[in-house]
PDB file of N, CA and C in Angstrom:
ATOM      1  N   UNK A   1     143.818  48.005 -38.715  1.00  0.00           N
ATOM      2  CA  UNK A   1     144.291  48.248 -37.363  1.00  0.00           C
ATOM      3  C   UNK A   1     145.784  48.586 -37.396  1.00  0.00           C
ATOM      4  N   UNK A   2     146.634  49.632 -36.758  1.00  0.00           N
ATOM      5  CA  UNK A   2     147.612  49.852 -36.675  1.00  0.00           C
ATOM      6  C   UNK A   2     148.114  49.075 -35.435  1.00  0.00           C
ATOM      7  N   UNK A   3     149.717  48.743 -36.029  1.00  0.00           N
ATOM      8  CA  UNK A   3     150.421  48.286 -35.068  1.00  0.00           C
ATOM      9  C   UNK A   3     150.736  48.779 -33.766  1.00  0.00           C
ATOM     10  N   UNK A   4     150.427  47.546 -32.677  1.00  0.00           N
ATOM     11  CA  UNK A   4     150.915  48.048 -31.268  1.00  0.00           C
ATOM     12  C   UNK A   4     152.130  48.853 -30.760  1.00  0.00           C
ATOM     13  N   UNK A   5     151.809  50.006 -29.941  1.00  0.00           N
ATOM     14  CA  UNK A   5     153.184  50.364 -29.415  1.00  0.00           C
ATOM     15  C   UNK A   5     154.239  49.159 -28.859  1.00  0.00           C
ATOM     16  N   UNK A   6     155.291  49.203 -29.288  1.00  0.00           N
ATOM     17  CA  UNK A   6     156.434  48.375 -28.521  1.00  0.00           C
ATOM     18  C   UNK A   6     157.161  48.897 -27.923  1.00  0.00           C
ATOM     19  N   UNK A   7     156.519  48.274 -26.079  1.00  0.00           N
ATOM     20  CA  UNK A   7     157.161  48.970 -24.699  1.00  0.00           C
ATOM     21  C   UNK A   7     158.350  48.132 -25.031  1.00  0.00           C
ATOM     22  N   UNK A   8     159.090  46.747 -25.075  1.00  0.00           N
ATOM     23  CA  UNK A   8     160.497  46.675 -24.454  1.00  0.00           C
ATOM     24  C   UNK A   8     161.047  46.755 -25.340  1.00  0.00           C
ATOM     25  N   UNK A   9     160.713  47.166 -26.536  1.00  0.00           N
ATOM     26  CA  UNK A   9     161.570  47.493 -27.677  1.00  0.00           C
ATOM     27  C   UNK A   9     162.378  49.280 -26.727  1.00  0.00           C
ATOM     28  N   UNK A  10     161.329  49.887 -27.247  1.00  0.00           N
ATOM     29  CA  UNK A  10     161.697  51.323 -26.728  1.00  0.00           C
ATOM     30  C   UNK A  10     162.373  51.538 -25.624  1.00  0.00           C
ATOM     31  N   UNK A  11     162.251  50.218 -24.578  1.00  0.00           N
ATOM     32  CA  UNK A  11     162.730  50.417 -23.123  1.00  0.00           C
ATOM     33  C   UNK A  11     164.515  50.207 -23.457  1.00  0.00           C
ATOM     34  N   UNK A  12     164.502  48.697 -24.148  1.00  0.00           N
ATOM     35  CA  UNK A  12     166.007  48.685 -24.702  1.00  0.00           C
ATOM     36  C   UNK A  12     166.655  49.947 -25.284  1.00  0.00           C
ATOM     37  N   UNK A  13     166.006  50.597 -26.351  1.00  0.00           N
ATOM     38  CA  UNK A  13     166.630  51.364 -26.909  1.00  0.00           C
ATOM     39  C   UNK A  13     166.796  52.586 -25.891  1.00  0.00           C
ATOM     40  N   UNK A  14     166.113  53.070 -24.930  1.00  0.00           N
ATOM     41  CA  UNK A  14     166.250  53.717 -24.381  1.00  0.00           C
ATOM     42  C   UNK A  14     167.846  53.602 -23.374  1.00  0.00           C
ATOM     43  N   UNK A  15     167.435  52.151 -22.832  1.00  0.00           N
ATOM     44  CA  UNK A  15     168.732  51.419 -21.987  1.00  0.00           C
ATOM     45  C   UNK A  15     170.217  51.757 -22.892  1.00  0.00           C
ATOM     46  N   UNK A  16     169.864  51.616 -24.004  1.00  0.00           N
ATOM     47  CA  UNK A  16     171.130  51.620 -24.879  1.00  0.00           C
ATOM     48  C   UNK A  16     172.017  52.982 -24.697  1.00  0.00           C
ATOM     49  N   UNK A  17     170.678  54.100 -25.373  1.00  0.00           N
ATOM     50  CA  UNK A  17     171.410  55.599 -25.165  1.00  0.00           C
ATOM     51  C   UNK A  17     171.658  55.547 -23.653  1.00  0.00           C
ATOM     52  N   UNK A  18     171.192  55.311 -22.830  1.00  0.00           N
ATOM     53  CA  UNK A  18     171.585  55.960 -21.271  1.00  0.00           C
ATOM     54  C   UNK A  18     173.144  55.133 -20.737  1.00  0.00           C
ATOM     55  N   UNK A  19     173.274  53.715 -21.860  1.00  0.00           N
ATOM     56  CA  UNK A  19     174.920  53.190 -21.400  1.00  0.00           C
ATOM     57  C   UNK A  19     175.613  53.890 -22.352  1.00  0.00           C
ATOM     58  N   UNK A  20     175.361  54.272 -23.530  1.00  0.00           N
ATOM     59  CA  UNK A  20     176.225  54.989 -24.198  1.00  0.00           C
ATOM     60  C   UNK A  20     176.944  56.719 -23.200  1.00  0.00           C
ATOM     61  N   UNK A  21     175.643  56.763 -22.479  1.00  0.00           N
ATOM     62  CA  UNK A  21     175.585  57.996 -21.571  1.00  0.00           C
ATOM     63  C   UNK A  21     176.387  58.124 -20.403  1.00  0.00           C
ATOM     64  N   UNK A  22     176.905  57.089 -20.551  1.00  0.00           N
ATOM     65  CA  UNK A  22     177.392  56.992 -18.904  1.00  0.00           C
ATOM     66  C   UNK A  22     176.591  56.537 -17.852  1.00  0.00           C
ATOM     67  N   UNK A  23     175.178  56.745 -17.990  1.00  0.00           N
ATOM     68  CA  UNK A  23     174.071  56.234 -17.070  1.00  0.00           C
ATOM     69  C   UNK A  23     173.240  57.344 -16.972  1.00  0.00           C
ATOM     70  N   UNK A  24     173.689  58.704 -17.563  1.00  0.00           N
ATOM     71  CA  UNK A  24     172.448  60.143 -17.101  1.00  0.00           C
ATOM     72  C   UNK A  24     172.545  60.633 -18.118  1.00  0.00           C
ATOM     73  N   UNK A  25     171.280  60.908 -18.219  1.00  0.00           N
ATOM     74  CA  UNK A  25     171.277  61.713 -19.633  1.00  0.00           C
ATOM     75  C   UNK A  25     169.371  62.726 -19.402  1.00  0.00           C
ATOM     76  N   UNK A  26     169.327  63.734 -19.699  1.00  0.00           N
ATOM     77  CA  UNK A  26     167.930  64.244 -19.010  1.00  0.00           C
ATOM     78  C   UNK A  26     167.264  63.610 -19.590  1.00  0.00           C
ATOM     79  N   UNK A  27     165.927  63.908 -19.873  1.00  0.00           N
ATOM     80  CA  UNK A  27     164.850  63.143 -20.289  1.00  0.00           C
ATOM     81  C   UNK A  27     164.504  63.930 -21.327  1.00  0.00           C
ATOM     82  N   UNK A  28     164.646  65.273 -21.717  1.00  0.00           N
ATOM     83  CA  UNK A  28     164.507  65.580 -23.044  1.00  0.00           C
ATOM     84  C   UNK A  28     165.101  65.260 -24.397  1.00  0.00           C
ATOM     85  N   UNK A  29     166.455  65.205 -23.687  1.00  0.00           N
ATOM     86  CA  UNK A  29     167.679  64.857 -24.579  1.00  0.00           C
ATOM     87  C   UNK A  29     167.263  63.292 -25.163  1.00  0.00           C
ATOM     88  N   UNK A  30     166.475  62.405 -24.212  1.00  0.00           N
ATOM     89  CA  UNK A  30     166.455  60.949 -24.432  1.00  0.00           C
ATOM     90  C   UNK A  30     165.655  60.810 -25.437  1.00  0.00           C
ATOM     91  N   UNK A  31     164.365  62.017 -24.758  1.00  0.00           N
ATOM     92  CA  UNK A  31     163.064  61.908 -25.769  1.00  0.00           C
ATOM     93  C   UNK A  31     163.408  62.000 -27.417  1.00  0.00           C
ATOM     94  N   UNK A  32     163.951  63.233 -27.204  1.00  0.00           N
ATOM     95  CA  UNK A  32     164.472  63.611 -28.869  1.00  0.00           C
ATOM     96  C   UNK A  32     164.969  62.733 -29.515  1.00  0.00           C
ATOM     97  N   UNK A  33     166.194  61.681 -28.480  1.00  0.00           N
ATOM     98  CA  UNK A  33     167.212  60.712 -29.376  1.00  0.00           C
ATOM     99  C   UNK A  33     165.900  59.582 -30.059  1.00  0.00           C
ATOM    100  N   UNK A  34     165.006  59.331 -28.951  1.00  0.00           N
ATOM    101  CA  UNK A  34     163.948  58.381 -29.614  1.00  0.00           C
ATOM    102  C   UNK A  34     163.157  58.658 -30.603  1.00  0.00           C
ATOM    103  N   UNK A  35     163.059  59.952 -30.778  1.00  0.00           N
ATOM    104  CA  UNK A  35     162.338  60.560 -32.341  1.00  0.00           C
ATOM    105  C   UNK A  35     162.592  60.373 -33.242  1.00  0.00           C
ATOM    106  N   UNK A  36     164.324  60.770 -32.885  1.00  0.00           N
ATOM    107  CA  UNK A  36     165.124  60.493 -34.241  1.00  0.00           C
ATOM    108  C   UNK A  36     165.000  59.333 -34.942  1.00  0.00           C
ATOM    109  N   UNK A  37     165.489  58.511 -34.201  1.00  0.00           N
ATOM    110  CA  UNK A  37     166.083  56.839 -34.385  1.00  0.00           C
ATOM    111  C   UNK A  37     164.592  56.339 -35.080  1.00  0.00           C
ATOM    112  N   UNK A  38     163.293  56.375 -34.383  1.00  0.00           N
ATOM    113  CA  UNK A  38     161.952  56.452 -34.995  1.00  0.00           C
ATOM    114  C   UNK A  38     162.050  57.067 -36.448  1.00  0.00           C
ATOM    115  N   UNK A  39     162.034  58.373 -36.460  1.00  0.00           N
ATOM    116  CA  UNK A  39     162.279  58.624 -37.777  1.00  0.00           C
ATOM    117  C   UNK A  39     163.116  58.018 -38.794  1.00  0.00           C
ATOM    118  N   UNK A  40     164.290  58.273 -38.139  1.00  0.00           N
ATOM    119  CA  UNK A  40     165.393  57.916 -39.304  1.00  0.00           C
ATOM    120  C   UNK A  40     165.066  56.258 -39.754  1.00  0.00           C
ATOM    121  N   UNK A  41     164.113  55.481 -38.873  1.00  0.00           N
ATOM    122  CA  UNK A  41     163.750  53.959 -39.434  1.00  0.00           C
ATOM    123  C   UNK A  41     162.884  53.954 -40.297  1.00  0.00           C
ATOM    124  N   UNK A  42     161.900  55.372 -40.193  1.00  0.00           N
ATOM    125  CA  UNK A  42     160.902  55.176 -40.908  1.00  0.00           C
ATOM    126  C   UNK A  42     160.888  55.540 -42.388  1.00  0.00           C
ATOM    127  N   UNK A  43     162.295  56.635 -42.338  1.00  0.00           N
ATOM    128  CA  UNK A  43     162.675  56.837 -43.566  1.00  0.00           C
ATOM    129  C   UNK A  43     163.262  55.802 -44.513  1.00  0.00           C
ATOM    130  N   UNK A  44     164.341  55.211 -43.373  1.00  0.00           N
ATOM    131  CA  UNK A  44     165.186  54.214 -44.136  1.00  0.00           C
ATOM    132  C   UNK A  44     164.437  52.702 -44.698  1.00  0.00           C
ATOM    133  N   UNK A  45     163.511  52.315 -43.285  1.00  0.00           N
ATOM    134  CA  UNK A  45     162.669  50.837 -43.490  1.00  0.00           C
ATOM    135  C   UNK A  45     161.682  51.029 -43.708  1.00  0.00           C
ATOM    136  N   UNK A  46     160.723  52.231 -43.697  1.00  0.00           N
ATOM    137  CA  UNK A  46     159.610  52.279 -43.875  1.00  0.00           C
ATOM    138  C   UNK A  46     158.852  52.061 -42.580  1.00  0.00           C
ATOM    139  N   UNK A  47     159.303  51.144 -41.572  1.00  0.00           N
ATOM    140  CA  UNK A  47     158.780  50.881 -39.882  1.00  0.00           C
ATOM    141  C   UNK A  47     159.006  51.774 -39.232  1.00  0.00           C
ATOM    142  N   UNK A  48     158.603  52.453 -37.983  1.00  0.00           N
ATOM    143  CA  UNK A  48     159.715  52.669 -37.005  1.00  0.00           C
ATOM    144  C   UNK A  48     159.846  52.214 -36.156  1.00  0.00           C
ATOM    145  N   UNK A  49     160.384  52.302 -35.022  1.00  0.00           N
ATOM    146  CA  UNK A  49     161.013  51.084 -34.315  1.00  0.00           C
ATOM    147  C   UNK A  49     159.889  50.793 -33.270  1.00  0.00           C
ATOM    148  N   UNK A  50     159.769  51.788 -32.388  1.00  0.00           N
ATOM    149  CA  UNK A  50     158.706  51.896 -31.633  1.00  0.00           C
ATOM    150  C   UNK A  50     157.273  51.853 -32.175  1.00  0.00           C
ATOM    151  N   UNK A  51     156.791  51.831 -33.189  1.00  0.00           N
ATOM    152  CA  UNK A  51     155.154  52.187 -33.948  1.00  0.00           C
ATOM    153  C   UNK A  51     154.647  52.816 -32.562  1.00  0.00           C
ATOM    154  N   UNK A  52     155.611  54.279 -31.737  1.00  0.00           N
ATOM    155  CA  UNK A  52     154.815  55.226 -31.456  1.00  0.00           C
ATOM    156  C   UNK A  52     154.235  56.291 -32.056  1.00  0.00           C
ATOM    157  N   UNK A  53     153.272  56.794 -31.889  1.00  0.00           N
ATOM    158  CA  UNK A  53     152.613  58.181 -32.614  1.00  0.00           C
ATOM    159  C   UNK A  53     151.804  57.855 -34.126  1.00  0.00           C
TER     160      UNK A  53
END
């Protein structure tokens, strides 16, 4: 069985980029930053943060 998506993980991280943002940031721009950060964990830890997709 694969691991559950983690909603308040992703919600924080999301919260994070949008204070780094000033508070607005579009929703593509957000999407992408969450890909990354996903990726770049999965490269570095082998996890990613969210276990979306």
């Amino acid at each position: 069985m694969y691991p559950r998506y983690k909603q308040a993980k992703t919600t924080q991280l999301a919260g994070e980029f949008l204070r780094l943002a000033g508070g607005r940031m579009s929703y593509m721009k957000l999407i992408k930053l969450l890909y990354l950060v996903d990726r770049r964990s999965l490269l570095e830890r082998g996890v990613p943060v969210t276990y979306d997709g």
